[in-house]
N, C-alpha and C. Protein backbone atom coordinates (compact mmCIF):
# COMPACT_ATOMS: atom_id res chain seq x y z
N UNK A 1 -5.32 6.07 -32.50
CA UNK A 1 -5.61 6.36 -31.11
C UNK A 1 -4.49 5.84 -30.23
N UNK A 2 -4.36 6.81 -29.21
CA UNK A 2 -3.32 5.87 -28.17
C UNK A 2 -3.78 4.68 -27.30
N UNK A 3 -3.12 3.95 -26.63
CA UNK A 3 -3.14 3.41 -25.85
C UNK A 3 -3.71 3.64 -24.84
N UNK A 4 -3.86 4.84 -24.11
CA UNK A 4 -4.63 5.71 -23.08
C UNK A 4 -5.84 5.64 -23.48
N UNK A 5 -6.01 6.54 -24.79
CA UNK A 5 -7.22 6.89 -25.36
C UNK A 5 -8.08 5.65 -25.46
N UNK A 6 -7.55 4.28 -25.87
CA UNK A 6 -8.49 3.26 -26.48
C UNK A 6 -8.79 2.19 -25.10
N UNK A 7 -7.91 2.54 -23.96
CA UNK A 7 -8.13 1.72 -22.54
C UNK A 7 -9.55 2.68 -22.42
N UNK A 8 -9.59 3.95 -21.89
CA UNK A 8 -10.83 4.71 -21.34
C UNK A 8 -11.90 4.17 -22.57
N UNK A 9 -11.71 4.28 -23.90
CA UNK A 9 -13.26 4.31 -24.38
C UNK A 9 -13.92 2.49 -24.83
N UNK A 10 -12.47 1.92 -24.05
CA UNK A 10 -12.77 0.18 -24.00
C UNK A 10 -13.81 0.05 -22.46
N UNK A 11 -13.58 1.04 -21.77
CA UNK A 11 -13.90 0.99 -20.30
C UNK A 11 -15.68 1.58 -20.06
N UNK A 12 -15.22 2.69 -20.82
CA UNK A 12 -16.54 3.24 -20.72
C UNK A 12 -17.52 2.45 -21.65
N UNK A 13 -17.00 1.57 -22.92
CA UNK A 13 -18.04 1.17 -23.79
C UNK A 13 -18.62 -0.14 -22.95
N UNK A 14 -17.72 -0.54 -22.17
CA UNK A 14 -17.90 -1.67 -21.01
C UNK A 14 -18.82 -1.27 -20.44
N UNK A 15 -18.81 0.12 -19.58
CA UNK A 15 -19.59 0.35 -18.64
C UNK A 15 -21.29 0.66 -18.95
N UNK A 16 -21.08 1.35 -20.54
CA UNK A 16 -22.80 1.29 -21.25
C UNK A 16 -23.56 0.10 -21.46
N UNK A 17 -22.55 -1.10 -21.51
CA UNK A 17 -23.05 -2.02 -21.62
C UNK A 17 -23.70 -3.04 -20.47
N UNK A 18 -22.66 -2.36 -19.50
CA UNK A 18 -23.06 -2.80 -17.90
C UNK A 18 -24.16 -2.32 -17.40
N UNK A 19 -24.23 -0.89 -17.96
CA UNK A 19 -25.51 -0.52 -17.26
C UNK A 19 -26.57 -0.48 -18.00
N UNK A 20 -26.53 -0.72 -19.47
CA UNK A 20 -27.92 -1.36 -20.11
C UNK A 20 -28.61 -2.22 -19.49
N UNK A 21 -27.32 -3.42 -19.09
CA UNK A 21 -28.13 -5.12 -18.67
C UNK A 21 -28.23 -4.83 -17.66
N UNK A 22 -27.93 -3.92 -16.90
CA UNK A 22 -28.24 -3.95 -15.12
C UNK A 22 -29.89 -2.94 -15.22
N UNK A 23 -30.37 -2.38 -16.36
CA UNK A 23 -31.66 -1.56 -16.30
C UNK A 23 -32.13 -2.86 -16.63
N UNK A 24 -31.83 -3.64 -17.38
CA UNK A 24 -33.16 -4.85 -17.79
C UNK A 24 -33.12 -5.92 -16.55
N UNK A 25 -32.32 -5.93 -16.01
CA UNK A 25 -32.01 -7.04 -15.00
C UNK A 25 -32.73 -6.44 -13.57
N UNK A 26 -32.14 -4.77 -13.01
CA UNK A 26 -32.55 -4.60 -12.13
C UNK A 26 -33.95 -3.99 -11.77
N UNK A 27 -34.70 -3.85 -12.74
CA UNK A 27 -36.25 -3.44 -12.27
C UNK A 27 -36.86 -3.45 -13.28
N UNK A 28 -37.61 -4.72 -12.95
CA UNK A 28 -38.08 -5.47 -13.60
C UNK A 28 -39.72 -4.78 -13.66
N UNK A 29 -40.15 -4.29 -12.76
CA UNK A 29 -41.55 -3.68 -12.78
C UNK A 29 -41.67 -1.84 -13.44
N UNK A 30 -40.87 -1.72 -13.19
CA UNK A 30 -40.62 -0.10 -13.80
C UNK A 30 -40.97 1.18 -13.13
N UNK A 31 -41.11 0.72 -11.52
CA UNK A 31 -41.64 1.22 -10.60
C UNK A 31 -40.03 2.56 -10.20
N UNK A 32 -38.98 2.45 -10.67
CA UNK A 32 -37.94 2.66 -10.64
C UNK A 32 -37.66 3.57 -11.41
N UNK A 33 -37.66 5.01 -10.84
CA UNK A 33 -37.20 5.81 -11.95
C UNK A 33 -35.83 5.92 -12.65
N UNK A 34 -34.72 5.37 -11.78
CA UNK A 34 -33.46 5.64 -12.16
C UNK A 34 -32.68 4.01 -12.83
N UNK A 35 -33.34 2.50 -11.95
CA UNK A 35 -32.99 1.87 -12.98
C UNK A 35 -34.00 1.46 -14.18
N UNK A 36 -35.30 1.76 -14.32
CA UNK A 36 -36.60 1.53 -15.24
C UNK A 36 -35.74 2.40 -16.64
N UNK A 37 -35.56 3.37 -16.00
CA UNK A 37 -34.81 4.41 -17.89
C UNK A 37 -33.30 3.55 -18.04
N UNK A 38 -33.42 2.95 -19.12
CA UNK A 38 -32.11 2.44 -19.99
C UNK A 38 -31.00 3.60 -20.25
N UNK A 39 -31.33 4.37 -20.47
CA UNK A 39 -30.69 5.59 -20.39
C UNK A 39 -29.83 6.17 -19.51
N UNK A 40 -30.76 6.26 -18.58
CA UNK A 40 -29.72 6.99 -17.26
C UNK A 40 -28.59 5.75 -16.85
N UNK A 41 -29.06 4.65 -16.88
CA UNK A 41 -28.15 3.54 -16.71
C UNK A 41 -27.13 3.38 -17.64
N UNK A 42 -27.44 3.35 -18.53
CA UNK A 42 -26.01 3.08 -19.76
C UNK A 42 -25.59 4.54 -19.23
N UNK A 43 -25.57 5.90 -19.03
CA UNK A 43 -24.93 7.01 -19.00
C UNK A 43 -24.16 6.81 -17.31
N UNK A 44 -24.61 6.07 -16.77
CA UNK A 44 -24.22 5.34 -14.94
C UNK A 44 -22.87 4.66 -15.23
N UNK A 45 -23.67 4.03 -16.29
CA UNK A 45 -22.78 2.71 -16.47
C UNK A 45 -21.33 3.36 -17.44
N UNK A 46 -21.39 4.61 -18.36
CA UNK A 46 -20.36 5.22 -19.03
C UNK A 46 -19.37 5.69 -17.72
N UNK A 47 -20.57 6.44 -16.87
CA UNK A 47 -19.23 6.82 -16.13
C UNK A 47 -18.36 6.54 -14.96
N UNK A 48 -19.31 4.69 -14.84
CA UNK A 48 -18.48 3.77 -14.27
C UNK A 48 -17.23 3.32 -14.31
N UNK A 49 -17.33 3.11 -16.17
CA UNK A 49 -16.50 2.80 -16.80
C UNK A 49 -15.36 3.67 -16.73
N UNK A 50 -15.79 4.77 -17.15
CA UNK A 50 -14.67 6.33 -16.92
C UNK A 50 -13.83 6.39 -15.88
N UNK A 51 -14.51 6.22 -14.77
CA UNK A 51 -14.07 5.91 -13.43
C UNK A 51 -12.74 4.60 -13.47
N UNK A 52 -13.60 3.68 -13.66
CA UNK A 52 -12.78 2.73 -13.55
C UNK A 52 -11.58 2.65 -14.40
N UNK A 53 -11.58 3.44 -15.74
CA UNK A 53 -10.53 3.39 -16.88
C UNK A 53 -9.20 4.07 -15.78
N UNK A 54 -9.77 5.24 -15.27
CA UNK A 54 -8.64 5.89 -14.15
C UNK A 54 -8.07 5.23 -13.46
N UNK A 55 -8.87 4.56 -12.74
CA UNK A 55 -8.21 3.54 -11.52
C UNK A 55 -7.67 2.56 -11.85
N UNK A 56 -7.54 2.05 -13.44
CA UNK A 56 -7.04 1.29 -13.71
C UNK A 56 -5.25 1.90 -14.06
N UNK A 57 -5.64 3.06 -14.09
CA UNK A 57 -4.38 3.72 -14.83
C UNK A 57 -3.55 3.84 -13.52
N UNK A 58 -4.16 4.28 -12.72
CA UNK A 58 -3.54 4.40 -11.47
C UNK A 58 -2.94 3.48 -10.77
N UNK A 59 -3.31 2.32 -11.08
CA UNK A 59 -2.78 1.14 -10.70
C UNK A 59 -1.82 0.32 -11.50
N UNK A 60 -1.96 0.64 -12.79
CA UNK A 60 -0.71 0.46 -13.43
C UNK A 60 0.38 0.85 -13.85
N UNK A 61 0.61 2.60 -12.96
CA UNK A 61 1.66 2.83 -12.56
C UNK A 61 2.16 3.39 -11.42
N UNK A 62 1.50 2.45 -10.60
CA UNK A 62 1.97 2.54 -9.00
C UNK A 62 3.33 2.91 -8.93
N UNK A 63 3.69 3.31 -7.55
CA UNK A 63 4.97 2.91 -7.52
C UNK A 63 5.53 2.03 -6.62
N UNK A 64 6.71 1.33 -7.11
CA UNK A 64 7.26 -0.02 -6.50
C UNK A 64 8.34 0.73 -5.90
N UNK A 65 8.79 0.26 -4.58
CA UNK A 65 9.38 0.81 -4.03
C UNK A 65 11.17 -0.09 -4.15
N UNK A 66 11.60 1.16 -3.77
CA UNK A 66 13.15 0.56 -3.95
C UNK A 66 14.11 0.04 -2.55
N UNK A 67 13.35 0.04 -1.76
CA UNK A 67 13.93 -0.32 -0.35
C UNK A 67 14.15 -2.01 -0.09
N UNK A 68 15.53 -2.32 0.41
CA UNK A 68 15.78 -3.41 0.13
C UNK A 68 14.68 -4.23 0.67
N UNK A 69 14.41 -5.43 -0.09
CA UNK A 69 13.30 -6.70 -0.12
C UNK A 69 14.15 -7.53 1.34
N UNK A 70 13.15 -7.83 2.18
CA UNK A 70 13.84 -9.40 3.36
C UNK A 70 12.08 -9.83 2.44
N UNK A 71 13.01 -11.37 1.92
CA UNK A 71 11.73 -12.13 1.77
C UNK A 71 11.77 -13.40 2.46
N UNK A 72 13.19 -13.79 3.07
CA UNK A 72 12.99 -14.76 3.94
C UNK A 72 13.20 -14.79 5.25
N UNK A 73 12.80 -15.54 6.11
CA UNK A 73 13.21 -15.62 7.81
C UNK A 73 14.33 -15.51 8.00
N UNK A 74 15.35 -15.98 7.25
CA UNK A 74 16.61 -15.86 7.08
C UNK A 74 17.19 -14.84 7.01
N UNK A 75 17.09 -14.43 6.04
CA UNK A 75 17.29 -12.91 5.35
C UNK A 75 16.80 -11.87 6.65
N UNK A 76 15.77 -11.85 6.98
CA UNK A 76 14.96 -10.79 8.14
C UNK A 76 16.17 -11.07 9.43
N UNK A 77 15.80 -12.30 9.81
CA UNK A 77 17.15 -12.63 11.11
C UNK A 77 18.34 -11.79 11.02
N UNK A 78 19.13 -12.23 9.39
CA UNK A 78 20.44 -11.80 9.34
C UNK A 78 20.65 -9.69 9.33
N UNK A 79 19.33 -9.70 8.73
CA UNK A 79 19.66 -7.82 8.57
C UNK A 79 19.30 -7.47 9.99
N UNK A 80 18.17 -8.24 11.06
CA UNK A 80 18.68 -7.70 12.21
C UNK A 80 19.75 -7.92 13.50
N UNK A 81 20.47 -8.75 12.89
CA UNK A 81 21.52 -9.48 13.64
C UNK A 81 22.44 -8.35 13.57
N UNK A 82 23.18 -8.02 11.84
CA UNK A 82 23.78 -7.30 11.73
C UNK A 82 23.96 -6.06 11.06
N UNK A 83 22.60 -5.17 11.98
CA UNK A 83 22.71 -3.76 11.83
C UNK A 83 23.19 -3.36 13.13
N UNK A 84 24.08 -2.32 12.67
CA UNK A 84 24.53 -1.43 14.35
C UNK A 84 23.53 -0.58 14.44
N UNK A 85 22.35 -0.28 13.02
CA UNK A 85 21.44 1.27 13.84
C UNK A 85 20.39 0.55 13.96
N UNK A 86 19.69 1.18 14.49
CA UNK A 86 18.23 0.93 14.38
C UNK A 86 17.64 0.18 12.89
N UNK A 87 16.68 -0.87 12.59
CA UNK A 87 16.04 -1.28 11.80
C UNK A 87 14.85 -0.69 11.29
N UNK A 88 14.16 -0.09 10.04
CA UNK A 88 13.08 -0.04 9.64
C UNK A 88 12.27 -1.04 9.02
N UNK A 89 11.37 -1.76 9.32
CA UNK A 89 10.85 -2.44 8.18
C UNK A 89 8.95 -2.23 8.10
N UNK A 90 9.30 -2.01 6.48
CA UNK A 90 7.60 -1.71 6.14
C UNK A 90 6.99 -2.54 5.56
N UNK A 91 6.06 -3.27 6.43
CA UNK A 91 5.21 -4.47 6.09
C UNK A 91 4.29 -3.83 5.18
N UNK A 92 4.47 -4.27 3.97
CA UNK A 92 3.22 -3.84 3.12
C UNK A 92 3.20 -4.73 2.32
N UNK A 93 1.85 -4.42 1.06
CA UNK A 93 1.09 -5.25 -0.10
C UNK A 93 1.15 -4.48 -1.27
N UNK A 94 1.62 -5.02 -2.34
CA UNK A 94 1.40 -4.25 -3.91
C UNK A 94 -0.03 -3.82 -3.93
N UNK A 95 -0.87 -4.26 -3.66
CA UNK A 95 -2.57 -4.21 -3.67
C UNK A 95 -2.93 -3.43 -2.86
N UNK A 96 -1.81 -2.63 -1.96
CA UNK A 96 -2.43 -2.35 -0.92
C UNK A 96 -2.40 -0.39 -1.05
N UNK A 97 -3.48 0.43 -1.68
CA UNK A 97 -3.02 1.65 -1.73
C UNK A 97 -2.31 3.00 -1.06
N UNK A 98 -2.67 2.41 0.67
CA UNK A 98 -2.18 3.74 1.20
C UNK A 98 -0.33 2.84 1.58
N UNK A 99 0.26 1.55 1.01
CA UNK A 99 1.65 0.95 0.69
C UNK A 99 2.07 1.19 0.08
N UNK A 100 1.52 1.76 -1.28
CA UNK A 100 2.12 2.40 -2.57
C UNK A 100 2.02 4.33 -2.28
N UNK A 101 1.40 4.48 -1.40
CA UNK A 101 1.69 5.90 -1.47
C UNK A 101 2.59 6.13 -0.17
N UNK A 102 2.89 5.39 0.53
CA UNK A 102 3.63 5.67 1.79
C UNK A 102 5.20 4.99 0.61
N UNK A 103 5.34 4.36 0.29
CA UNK A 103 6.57 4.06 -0.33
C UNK A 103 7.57 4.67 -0.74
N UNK A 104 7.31 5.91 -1.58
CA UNK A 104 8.54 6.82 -1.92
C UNK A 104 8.60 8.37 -0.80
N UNK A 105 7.93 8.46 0.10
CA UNK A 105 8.31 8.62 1.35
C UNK A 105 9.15 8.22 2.60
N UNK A 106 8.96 6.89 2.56
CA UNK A 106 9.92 6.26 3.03
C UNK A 106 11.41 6.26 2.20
N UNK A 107 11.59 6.37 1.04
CA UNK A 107 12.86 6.02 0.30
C UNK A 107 13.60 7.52 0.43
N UNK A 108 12.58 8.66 0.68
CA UNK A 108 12.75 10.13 0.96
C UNK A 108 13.45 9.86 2.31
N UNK A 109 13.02 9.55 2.97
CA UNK A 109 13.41 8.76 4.92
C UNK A 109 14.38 8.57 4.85
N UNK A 110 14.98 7.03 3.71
CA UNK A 110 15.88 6.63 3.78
C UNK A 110 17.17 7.67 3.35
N UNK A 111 17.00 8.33 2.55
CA UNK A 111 17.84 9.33 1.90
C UNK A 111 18.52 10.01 3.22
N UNK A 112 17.25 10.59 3.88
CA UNK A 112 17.73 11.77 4.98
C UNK A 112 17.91 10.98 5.95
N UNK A 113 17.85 9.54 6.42
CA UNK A 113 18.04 9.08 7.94
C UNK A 113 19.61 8.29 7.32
N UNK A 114 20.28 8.58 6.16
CA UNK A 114 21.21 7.25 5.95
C UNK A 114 22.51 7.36 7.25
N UNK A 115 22.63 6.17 7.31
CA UNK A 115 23.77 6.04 8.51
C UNK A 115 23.35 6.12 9.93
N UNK A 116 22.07 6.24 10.10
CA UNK A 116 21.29 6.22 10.91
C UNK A 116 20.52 5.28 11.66
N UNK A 117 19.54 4.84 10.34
CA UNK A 117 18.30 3.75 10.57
C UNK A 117 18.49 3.12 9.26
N UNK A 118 18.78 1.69 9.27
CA UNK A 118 18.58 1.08 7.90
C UNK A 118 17.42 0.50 7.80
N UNK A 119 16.97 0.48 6.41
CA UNK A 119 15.49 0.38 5.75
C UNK A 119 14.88 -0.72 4.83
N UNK A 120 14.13 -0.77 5.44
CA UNK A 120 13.82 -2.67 4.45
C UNK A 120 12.13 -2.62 3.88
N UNK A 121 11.99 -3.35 3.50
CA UNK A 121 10.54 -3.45 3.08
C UNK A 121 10.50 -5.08 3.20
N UNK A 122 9.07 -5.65 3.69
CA UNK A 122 8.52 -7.25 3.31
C UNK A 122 7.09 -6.76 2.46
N UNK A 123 7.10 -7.84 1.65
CA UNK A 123 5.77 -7.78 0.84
C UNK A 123 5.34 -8.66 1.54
N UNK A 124 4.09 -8.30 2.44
CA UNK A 124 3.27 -9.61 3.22
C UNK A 124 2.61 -10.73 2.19
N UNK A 125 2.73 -10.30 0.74
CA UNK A 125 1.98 -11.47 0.22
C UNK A 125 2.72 -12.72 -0.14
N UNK A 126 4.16 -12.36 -0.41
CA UNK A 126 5.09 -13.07 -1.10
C UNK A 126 6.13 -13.93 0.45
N UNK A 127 5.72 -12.69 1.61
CA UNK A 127 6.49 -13.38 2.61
C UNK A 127 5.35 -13.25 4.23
N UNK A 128 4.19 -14.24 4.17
CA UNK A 128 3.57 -13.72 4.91
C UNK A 128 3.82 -14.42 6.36
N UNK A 129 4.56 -15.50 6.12
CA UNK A 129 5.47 -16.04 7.23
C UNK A 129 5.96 -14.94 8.61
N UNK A 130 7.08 -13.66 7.92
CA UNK A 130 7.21 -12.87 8.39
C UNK A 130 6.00 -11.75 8.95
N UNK A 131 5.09 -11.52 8.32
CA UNK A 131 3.60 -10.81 8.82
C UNK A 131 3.72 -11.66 10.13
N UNK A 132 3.33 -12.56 9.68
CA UNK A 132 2.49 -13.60 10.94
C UNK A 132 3.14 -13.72 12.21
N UNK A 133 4.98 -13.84 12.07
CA UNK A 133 5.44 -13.60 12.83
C UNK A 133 5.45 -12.60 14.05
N UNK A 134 5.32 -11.01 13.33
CA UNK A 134 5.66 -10.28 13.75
C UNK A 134 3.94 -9.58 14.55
N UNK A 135 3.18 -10.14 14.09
CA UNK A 135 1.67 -9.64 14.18
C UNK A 135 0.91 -8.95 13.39
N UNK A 136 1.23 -8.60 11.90
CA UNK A 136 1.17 -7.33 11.07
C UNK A 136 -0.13 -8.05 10.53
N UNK A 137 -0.89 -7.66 10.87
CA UNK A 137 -2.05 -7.68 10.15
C UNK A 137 -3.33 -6.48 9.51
N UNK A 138 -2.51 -5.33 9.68
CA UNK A 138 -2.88 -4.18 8.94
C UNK A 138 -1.77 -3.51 8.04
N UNK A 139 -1.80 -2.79 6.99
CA UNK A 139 -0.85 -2.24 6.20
C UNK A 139 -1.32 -1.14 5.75
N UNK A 140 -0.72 -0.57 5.73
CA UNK A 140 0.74 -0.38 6.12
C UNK A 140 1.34 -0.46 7.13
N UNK A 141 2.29 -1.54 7.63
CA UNK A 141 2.78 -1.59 9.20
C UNK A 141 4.53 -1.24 8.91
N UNK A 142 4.82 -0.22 9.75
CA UNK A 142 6.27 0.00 10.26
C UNK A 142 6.93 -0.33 11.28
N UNK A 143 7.33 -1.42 11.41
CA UNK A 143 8.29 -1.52 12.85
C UNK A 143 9.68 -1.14 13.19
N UNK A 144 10.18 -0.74 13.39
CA UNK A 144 11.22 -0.25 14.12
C UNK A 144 11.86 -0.79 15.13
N UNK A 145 12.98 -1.83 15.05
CA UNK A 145 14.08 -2.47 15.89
C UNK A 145 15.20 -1.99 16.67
N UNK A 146 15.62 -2.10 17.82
CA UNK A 146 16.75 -1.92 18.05
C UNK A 146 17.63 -3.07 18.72
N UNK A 147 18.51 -3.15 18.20
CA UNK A 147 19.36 -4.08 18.63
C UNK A 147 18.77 -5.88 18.83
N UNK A 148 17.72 -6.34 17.28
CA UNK A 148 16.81 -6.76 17.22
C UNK A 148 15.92 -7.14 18.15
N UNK A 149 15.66 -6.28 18.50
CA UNK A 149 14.19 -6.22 19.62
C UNK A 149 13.12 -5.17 18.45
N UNK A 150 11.86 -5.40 18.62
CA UNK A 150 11.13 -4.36 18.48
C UNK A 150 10.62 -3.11 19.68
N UNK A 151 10.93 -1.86 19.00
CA UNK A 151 11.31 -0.93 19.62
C UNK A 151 10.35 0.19 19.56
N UNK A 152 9.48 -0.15 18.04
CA UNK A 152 8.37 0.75 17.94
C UNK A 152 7.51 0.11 16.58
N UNK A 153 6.31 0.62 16.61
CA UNK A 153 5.16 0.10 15.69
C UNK A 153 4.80 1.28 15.00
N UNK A 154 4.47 1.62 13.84
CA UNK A 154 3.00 2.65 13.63
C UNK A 154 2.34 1.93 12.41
N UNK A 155 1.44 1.77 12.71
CA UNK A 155 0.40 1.25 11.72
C UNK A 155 -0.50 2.22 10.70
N UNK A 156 -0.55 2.27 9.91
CA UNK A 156 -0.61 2.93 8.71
C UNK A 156 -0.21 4.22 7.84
N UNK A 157 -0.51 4.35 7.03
CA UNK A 157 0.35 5.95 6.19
C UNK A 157 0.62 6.84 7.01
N UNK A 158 1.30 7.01 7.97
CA UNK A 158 1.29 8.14 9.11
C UNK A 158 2.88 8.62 9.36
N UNK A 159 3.06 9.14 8.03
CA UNK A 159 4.90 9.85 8.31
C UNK A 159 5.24 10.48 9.40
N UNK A 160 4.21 11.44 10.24
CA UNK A 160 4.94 12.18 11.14
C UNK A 160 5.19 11.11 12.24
N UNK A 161 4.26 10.01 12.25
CA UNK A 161 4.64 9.64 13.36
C UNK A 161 5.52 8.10 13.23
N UNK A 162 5.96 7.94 11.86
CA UNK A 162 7.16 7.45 11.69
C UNK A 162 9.18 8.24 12.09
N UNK A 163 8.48 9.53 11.67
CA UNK A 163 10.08 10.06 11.74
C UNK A 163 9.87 10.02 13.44
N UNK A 164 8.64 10.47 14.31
CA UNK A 164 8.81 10.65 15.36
C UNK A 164 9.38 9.33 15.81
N UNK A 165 8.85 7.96 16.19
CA UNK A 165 9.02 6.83 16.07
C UNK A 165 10.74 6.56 15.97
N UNK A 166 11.20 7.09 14.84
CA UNK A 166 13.07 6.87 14.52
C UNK A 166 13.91 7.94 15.31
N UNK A 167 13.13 9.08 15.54
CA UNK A 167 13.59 10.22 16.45
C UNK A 167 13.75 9.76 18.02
N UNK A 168 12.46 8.93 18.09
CA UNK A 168 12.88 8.26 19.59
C UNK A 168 13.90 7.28 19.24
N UNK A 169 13.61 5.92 18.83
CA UNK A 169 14.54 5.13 18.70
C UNK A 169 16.50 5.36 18.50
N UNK A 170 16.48 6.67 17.52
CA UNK A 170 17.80 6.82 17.72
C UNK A 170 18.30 7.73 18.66
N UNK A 171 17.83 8.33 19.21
CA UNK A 171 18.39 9.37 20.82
C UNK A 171 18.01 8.53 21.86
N UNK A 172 17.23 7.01 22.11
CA UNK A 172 17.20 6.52 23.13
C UNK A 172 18.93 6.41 23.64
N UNK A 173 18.92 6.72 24.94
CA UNK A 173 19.95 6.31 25.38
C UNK A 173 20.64 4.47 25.35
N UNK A 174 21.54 4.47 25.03
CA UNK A 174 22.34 2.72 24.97
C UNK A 174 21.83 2.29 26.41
N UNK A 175 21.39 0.76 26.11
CA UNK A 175 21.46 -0.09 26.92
C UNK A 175 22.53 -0.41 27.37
N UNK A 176 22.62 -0.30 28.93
CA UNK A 176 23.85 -0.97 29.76
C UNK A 176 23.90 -1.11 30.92
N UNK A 177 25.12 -1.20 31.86
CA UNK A 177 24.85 -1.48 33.42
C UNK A 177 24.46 -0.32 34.29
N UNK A 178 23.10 -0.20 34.72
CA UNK A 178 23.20 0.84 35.83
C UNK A 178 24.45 1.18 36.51
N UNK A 179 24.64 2.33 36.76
CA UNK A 179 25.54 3.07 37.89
C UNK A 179 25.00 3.53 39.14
């Protein structure tokens, strides 16, 4: 058997077993048609398991994104000190699912915005210093710098209104002396 094959029927044999003890555990009088039958429960509990064998799969091959890491205050300071374009950075979590699906979208971004907007990622778990700093307490968070100021926000999986977001930021006109 593969590896695939023997995760799902480790999952599902889990889950018959989950839902055996949850029919003896959860109704206890038998007044219960759906947990009283052992049956329908272990077949609950198979396709708990089933379920869960997926989501496990799904999660073990997320994708990790390739956009350069700021994991320290340091590091964050210096890339916005010295960028001439605009800054991206995407506050996100490995754990966090709509961070792993916004991720190789953004690296798509980076492709088509290069020379433009440079692109970073923080993992709020590993650097939550920077979260805290900045206010990010939902994720997926994108902020957008200019000339290290923050310049724009969008808070969660929402591409259109990321490119819109870099579309303003880079046609804003330069800061300078009124005429």
């Amino acid at each position: 058997m593969t590896p695939v094959v023997l995760r799902i029927v480790a999952f599902v044999a889990g889950g018959v077993v989950i839902g055996y003890l949850a029919s003896l555990v959860l109704c206890r009088t038998g007044s219960c048609p759906i947990t009283s039958n052992r049956g329908i429960m272990m077949v609950l509990g198979g396709l708990l398991g089933l379920y869960s064998a997926g989501a496990a799969r799904g999660v073990a091959s997320a994708h990790v994104s390739t956009l350069e890491a700021l994991t320290t205050t340091e590091q964050f300071d210096k890339a916005l000190a010295q960028a001439d374009t605009p800054v991206l950075v995407d506050f996100s979590a490995t754990w966090c699912g709509p961070c792993r699906a916004l991720a190789p979208v953004l690296e798509k971004m980076r492709d088509q915005w290069s020379g433009r907007v440079r692109f970073y990622t923080v993992d709020v778990d590993a650097s939550p210093q920077l979260a805290q700093r900045f206010g990010v307490d939902g994720f997926p968070t994108v902020v957008l710098f200019t000339k290290g100021q923050e310049a724009d926000r969008v808070e969660g999986n929402l591409p259109d209104l990321i490119r819109d977001a870099m579309t303003k930021v880079t046609t804003a006109p330069a800061a300078g002396p009124a005429t």
